[in-house]
Every structure is written in C-alpha cells, then in structure tokens.
Protein backbone atom coordinates (compact mmCIF):
# COMPACT_ATOMS: atom_id res chain seq x y z
CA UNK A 1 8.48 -68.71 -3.10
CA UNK A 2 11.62 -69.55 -5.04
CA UNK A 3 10.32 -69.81 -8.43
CA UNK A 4 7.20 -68.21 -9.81
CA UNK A 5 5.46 -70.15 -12.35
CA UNK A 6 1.73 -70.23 -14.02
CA UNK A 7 0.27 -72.43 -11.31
CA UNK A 8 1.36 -69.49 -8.54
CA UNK A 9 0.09 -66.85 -10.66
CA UNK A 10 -3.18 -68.45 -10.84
CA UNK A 11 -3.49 -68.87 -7.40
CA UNK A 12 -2.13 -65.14 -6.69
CA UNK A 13 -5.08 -64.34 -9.53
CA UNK A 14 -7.72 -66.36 -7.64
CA UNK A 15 -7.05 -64.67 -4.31
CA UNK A 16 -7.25 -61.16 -5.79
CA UNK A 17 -10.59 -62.59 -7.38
CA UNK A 18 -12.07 -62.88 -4.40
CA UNK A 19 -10.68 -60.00 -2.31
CA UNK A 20 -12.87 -58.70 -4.96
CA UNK A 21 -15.85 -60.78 -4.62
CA UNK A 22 -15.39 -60.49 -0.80
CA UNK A 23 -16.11 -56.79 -1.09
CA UNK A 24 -19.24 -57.34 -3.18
CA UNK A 25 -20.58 -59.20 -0.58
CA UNK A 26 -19.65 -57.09 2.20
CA UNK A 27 -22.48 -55.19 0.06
CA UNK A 28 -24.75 -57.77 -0.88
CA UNK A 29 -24.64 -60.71 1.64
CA UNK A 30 -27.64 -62.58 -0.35
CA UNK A 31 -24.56 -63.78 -2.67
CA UNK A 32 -24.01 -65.98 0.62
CA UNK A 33 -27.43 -67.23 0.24
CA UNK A 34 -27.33 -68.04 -3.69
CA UNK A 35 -23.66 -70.22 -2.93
CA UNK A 36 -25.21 -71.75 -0.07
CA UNK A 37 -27.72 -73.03 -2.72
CA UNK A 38 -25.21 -73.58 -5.75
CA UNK A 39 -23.36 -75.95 -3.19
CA UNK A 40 -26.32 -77.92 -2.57
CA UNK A 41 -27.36 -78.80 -5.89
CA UNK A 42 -23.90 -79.38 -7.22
CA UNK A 43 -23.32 -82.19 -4.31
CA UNK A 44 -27.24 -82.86 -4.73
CA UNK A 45 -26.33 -83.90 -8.29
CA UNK A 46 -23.26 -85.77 -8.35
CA UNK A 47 -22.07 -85.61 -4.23
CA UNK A 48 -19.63 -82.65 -5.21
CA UNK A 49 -16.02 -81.98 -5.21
CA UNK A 50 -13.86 -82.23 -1.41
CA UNK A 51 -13.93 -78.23 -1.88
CA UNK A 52 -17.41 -78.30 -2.26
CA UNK A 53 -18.11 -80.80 0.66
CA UNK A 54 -16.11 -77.99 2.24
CA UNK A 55 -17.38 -74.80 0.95
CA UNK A 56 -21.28 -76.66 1.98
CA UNK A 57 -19.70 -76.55 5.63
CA UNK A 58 -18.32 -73.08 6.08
CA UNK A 59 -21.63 -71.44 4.79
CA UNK A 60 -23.35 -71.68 7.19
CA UNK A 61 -21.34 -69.69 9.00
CA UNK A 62 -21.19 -65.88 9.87
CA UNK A 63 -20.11 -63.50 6.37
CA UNK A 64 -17.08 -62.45 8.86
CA UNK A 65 -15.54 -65.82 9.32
CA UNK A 66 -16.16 -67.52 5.59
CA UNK A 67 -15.13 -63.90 4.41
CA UNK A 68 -11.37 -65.01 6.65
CA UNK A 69 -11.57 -68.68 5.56
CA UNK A 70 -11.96 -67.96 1.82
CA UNK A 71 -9.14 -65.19 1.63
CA UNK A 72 -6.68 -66.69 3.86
CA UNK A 73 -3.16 -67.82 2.98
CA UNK A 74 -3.17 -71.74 3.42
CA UNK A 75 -4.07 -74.91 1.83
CA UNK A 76 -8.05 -74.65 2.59
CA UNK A 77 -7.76 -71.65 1.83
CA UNK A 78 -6.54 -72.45 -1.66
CA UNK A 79 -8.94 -75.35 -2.03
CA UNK A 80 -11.64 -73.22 -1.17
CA UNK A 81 -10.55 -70.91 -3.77
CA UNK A 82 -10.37 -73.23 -6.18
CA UNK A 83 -13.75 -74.72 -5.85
CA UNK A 84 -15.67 -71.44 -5.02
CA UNK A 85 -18.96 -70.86 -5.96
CA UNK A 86 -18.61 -67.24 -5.84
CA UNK A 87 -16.25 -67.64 -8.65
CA UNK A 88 -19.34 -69.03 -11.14
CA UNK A 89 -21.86 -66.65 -9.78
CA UNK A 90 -19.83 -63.81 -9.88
CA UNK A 91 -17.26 -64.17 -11.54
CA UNK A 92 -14.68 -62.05 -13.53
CA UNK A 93 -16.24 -61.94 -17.15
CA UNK A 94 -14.59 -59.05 -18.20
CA UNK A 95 -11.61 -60.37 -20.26
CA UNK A 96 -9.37 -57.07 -19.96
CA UNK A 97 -9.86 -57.40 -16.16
CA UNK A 98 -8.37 -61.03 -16.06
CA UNK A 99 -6.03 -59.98 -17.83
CA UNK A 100 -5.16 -57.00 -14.88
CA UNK A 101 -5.63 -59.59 -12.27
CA UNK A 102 -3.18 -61.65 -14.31
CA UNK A 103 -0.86 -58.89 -14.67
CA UNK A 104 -1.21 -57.72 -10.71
CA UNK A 105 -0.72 -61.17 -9.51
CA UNK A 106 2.52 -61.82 -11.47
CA UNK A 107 3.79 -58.23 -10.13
CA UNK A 108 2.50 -59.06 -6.07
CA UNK A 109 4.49 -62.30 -6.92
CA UNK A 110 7.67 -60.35 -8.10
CA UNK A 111 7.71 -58.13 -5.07
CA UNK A 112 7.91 -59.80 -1.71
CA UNK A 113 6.49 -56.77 0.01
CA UNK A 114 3.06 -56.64 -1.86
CA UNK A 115 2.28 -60.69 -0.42
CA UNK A 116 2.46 -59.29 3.28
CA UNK A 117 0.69 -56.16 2.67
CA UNK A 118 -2.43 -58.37 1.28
C-alpha cells in the first residue's frame, strides 16, 4: 500500500473488529444463528444490500469457513466486512476501544510486517 489514508485505516479497523468478533464466536456460535436471522429480515424488508445478499449465502455454511471468508484479505472479504451483521449485534461500543482499534490499525498499516503476521 503506497499511501495510507482514512479509508485504509477503516478497513485495517474493521478487520481487527472482527478477528475480535471471530473469537467470540469461536465461543458462542448462536451469534451465527442471530446474523443468520438479522440477514433475513433486513433483505425481508427492503431486499438488502449486495453484502447482505452475500453475507445471507455464506451463513449457512460451517463457523470454520464463514469464520475464513469474513477475515480474509480480498474484495469479498472487505464487502463482507463492510456489511456484517456481526458488526450491529456485537459490535465495538466501547468508545476508548475504537479508538485502540483505530490506533492499532494505523500502526499494522505503518509496519509492513504486522499485515503478514495477521
């Protein structure tokens, strides 16, 4: 990446989001359950977003491979990011801690090393 900007960090940000959510559900896979619902009635009500047409199609998969799909580096993996239901039902509420993902994001961003090591 040859310049880092806002839109990168907030990408960066979202991924460390859900490395985070990831390991909540590794604990509590009914969180898989609730999305698989929150995607219904959001296309239900209005046909949903292309992420969400998405997101309704890799839930019914295994945790293991919408656990890979949601955390990898590539464009549906971004989308899916960026349209996540985990991210409205669990979510980073915690100002201070936004602000730390902020902050770790723009520093993973600085150092080439820390993006492979993800």
């Amino acid at each position: 990446m040859d310049v880092m900007n806002a839109h990168h960090i907030a990408e960066r940000t979202r991924l460390l989001s859900h490395e985070a959510y990831a390991a909540l559900i590794d604990v509590d896979g009914s969180l898989v359950d609730q999305a698989r619902s929150a995607i219904e009635a959001a296309i239900g009500r209005d046909g949903g977003t292309t992420g969400q047409r998405l997101w309704r199609l890799i839930l019914c998969r295994s945790w293991s491979e919408i656990r890979t799909r949601m955390l990898e580096d590539s464009p549906e993996g971004r989308l899916l990011r960026s349209n996540s239901p985990f991210s409205t039902l669990i979510g980073i509420r915690d100002p201070d801690e936004r602000t730390k993902l902020w902050r770790q994001a723009k520093r993973d961003l600085s150092d080439p090393t820390m993006l492979t090591s993800s």
